[in-house]
Protein backbone atom coordinates (compact mmCIF):
# COMPACT_ATOMS: atom_id res chain seq x y z
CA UNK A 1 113.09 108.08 123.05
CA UNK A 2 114.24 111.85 123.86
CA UNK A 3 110.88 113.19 122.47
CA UNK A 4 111.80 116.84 124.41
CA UNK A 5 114.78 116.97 122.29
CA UNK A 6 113.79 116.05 118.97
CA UNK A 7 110.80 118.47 119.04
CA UNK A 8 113.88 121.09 119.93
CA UNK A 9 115.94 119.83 116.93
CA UNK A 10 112.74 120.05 114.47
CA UNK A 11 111.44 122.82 116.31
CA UNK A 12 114.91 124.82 115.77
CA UNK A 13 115.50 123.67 111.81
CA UNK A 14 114.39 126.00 109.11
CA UNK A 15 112.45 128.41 111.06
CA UNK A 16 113.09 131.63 108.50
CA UNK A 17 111.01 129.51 106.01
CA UNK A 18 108.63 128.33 108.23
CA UNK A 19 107.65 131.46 109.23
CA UNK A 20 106.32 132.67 105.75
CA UNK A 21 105.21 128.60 105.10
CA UNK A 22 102.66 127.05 107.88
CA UNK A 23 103.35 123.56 105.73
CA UNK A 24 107.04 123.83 106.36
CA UNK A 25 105.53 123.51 110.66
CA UNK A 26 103.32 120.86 109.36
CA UNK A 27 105.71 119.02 107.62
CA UNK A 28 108.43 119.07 110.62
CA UNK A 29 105.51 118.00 112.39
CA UNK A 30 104.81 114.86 110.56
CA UNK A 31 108.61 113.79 111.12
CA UNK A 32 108.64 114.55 114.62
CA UNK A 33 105.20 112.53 115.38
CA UNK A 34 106.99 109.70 113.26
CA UNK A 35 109.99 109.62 115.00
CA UNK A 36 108.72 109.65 118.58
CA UNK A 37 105.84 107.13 117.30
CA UNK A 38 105.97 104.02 119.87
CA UNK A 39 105.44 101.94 116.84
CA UNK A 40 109.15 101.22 116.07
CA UNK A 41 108.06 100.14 112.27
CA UNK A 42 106.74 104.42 112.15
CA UNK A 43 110.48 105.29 113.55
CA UNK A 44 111.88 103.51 110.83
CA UNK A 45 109.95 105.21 108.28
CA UNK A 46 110.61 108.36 109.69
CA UNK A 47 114.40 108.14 109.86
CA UNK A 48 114.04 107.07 106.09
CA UNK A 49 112.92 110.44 105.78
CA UNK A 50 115.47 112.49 107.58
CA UNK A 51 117.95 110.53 105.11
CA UNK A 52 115.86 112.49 102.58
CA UNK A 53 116.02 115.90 104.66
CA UNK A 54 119.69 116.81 103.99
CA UNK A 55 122.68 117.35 106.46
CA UNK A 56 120.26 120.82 108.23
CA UNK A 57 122.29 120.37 111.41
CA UNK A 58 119.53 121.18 114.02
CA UNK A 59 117.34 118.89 111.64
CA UNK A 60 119.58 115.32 112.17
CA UNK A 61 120.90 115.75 115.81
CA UNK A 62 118.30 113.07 116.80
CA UNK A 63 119.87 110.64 114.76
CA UNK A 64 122.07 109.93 117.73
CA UNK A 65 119.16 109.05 120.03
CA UNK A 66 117.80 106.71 117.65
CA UNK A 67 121.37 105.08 116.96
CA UNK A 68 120.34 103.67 120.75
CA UNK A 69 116.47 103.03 120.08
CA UNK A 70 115.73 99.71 121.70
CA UNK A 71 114.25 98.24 118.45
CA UNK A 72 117.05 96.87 116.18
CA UNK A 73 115.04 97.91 112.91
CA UNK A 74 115.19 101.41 114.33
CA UNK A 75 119.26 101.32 114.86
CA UNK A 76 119.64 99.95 111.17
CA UNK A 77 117.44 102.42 109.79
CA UNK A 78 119.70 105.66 111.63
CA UNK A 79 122.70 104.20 110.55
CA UNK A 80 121.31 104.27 107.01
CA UNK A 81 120.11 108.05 107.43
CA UNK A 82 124.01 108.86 108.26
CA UNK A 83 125.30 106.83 105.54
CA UNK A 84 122.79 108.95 103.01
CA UNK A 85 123.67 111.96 104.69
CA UNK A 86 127.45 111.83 104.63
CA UNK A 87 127.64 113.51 107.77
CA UNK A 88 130.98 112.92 109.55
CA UNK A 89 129.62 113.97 112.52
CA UNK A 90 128.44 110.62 113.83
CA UNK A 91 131.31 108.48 113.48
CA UNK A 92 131.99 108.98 117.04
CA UNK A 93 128.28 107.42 117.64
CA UNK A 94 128.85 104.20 114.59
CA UNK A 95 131.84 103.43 116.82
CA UNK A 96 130.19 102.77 119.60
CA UNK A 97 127.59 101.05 117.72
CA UNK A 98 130.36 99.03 116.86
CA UNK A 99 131.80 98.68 119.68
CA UNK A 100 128.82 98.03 122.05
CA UNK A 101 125.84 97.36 120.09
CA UNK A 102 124.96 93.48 121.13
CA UNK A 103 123.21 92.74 117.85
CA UNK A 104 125.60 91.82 115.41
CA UNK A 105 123.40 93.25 112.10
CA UNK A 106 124.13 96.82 113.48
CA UNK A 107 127.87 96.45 114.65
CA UNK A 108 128.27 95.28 111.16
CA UNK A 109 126.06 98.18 109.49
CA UNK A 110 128.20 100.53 111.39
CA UNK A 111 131.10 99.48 110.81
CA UNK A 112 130.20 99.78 107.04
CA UNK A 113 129.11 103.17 107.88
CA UNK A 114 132.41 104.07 109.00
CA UNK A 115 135.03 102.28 106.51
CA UNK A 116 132.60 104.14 104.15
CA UNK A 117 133.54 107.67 106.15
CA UNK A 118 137.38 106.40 105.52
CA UNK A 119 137.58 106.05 109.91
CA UNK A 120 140.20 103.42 110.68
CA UNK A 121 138.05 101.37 112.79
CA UNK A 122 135.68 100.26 110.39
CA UNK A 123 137.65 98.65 108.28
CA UNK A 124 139.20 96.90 111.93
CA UNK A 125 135.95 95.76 112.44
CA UNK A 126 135.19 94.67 109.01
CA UNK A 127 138.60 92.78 108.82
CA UNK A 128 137.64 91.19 111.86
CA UNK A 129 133.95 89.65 110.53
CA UNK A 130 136.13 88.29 107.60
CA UNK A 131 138.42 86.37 110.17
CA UNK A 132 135.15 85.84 112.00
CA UNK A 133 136.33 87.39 115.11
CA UNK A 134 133.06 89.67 115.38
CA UNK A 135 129.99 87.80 114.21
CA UNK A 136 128.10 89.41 111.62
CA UNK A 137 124.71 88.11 111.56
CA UNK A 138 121.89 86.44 114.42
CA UNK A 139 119.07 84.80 115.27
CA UNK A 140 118.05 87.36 117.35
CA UNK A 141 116.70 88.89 114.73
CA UNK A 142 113.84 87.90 112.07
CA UNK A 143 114.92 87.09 108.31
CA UNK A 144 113.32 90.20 107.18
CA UNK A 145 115.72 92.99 108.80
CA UNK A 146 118.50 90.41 108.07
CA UNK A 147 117.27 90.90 104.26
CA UNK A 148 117.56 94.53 104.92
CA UNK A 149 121.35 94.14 106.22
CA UNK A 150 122.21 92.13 103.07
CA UNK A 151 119.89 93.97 100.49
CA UNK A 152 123.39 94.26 98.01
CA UNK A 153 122.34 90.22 97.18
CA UNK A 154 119.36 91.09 96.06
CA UNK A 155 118.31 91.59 92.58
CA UNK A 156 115.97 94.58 93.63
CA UNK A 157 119.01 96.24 95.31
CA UNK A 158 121.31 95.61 91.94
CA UNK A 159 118.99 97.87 90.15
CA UNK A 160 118.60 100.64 93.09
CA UNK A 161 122.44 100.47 92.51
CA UNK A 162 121.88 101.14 88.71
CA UNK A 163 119.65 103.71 89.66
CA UNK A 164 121.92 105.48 92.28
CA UNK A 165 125.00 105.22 89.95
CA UNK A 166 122.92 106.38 86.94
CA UNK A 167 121.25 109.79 86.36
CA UNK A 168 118.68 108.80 88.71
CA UNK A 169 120.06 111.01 91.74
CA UNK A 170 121.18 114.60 91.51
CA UNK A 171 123.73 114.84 94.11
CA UNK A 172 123.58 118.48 95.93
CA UNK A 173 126.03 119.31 98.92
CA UNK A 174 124.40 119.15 101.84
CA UNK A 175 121.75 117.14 101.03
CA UNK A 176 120.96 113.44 101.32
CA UNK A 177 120.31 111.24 98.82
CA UNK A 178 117.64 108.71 100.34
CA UNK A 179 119.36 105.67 98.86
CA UNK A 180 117.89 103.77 102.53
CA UNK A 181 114.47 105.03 101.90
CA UNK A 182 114.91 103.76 97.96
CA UNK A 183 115.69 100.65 99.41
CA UNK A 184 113.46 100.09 101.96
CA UNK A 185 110.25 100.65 99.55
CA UNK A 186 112.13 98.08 96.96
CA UNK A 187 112.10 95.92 99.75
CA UNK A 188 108.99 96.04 100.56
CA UNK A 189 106.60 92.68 100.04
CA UNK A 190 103.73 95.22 98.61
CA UNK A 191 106.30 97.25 96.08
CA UNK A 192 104.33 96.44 92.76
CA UNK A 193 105.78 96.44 88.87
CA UNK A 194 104.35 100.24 88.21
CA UNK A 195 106.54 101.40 91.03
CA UNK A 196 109.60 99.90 89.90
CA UNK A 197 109.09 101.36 86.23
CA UNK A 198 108.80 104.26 88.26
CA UNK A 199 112.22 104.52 89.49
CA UNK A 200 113.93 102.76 86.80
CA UNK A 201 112.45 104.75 83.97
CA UNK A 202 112.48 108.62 86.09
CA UNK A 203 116.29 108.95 86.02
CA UNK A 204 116.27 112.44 84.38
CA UNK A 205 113.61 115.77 83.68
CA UNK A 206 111.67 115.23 80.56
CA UNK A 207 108.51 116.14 79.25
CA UNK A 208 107.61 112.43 79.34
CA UNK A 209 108.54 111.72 82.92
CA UNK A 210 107.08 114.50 83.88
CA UNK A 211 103.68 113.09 82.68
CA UNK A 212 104.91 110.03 84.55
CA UNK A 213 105.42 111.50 87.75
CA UNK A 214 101.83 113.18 87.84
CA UNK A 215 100.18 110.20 87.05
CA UNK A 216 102.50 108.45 90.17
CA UNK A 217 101.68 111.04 92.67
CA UNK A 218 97.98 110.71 92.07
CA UNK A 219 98.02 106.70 91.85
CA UNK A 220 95.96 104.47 93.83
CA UNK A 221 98.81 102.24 95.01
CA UNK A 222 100.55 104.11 97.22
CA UNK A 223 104.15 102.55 96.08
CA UNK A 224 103.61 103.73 93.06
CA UNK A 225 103.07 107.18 94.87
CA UNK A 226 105.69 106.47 97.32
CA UNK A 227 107.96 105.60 94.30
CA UNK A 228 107.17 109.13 92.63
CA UNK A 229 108.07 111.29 95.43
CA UNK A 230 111.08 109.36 96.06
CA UNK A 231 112.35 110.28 92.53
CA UNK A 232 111.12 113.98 92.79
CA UNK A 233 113.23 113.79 95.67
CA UNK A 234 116.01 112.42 94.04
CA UNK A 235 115.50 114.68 90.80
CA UNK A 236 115.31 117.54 93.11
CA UNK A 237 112.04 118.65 91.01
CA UNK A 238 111.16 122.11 91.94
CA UNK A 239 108.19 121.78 89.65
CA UNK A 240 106.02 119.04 91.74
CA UNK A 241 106.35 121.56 94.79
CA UNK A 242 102.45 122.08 95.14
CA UNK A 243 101.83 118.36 95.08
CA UNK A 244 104.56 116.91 97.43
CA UNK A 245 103.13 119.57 99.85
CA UNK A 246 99.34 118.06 98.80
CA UNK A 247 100.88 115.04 100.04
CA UNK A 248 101.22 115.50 103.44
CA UNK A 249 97.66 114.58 103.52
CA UNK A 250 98.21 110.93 102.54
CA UNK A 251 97.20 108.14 104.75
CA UNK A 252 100.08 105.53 103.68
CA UNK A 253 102.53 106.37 106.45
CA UNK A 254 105.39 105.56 103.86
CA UNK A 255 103.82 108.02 101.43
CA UNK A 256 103.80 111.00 103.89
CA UNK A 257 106.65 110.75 105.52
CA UNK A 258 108.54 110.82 102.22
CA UNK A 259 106.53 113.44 101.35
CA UNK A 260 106.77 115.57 104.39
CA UNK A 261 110.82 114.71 104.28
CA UNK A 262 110.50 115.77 100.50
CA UNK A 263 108.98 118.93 100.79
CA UNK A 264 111.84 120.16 103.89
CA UNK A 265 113.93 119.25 100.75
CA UNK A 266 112.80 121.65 98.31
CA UNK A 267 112.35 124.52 100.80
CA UNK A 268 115.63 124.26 101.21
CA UNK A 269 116.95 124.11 98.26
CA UNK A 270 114.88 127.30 97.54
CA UNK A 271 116.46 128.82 100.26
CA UNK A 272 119.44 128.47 99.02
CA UNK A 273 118.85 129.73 95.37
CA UNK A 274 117.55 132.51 96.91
């Protein structure tokens, strides 16, 4: 883990704002611990949140680092993050994940990655899983970050499609649209019924999902809370501002990493409306 250069690539991201904003510091902060966290299950969460961030270009350089993280969770979870930022950057770095990576779950989630960018070689790759010249699964690897891999079977993931193809997500240019991070919290063993009314029924700005969301952000199960600041996120709610930054406080590690990924967001996008 090149912690030197990601505190560079944090360090150097949205400094005009931070300079008026201590939280904007604090919030970088909470990424950067995250992503140099020796806990590779913390790494995960934070890359979920830099798929959150949006396409900042100092911001997501360390994506390419963690595209060679030891931990195969890890790997999956950056090539997600480039998939939700759309960043065309990295298909050099998903070929060689395809190329070199020994675990077959990330070849193949790279080579997804890249037939998605339109690059040639994914759909090489993917052509040659069908005629099972490249394996595409292991045992290397437990059932659970298989499940992650294959989430599309899932009846969880049908709805996060719903959701994503709906009014759910406001797409902006530049910006990410956390469909991994969705994912990983409706994967989650823990993600309870509240939390999936949550995002189902939050696909717009209304006075009654606005009551919604500030019950969610306040809830004592923190999916529920996780579930509301992913769909302020997604919503690109100016209005929760002052809570997603209260959020940085939270002890649920999935909470405040969305939160502290969240609230980058919105500076941003009040940047630029400036």
């Amino acid at each position: 883990m090149k912690t030197t250069l990601l505190a560079f690539v944090l360090t150097g991201a949205l400094c005009a704002q931070s300079a008026s904003n201590p939280s904007v510091d604090r919030a970088r902060a909470i990424l950067l611990a995250g992503l140099g966290d020796k806990d590779p299950d913390v790494r995960v969460q934070a890359l979920h949140g830099l798929g959150i961030v949006g396409r900042n270009e100092e911001m997501i350089k360390g994506l390419t680092d963690h595209l060679e993280d030891k931990d195969v969770k890890v790997r999956l979870a950056a090539v997600g993050a480039i998939v939700d930022l759309k960043d065309a950057s990295f298909i050099p770095a998903l070929q060689k994940r395809v190329t070199e990576d020994d675990v077959p779950e990330v070849a193949f989630a790279a080579a997804k990655a890249l037939y998605g960018f339109k690059d040639p070689q994914g759909k090489t790759a993917l052509n040659a899983m069908f005629n099972k010249e490249m394996k595409t699964d292991s045992s290397m690897i437990r059932s659970k970050v298989r499940d992650f891999v294959r989430t599309v079977k899932t009846p969880r993931s049908a709805m996060l499609l719903a959701i994503r193809n709906g009014a759910g997500y406001i797409p902006l240019p530049g910006f990410g649209e956390g469909v991994g991070a969705a994912i990983d919290l409706m994967t989650d063993g823990d993600f309870s019924a509240r939390a999936n009314v949550v995002l189902l029924m939050v696909t717009e700005r209304s006075d009654e999902n606005k009551k919604i969301i500030s019950s969610a952000l306040t809830d004592k199960d923190w999916t529920v809370r996780a579930a509301g600041v992913q769909s302020v996120a997604g919503l690109n709610w100016m209005e929760f501002f002052p809570q997603i930054e209260s959020m940085l406080d939270d002890k649920k590690d999935k909470v405040r990493y969305r939160a502290a990924a969240t609230y980058l967001r919105l500076v941003s996008i009040k940047a630029k409306a400036n």
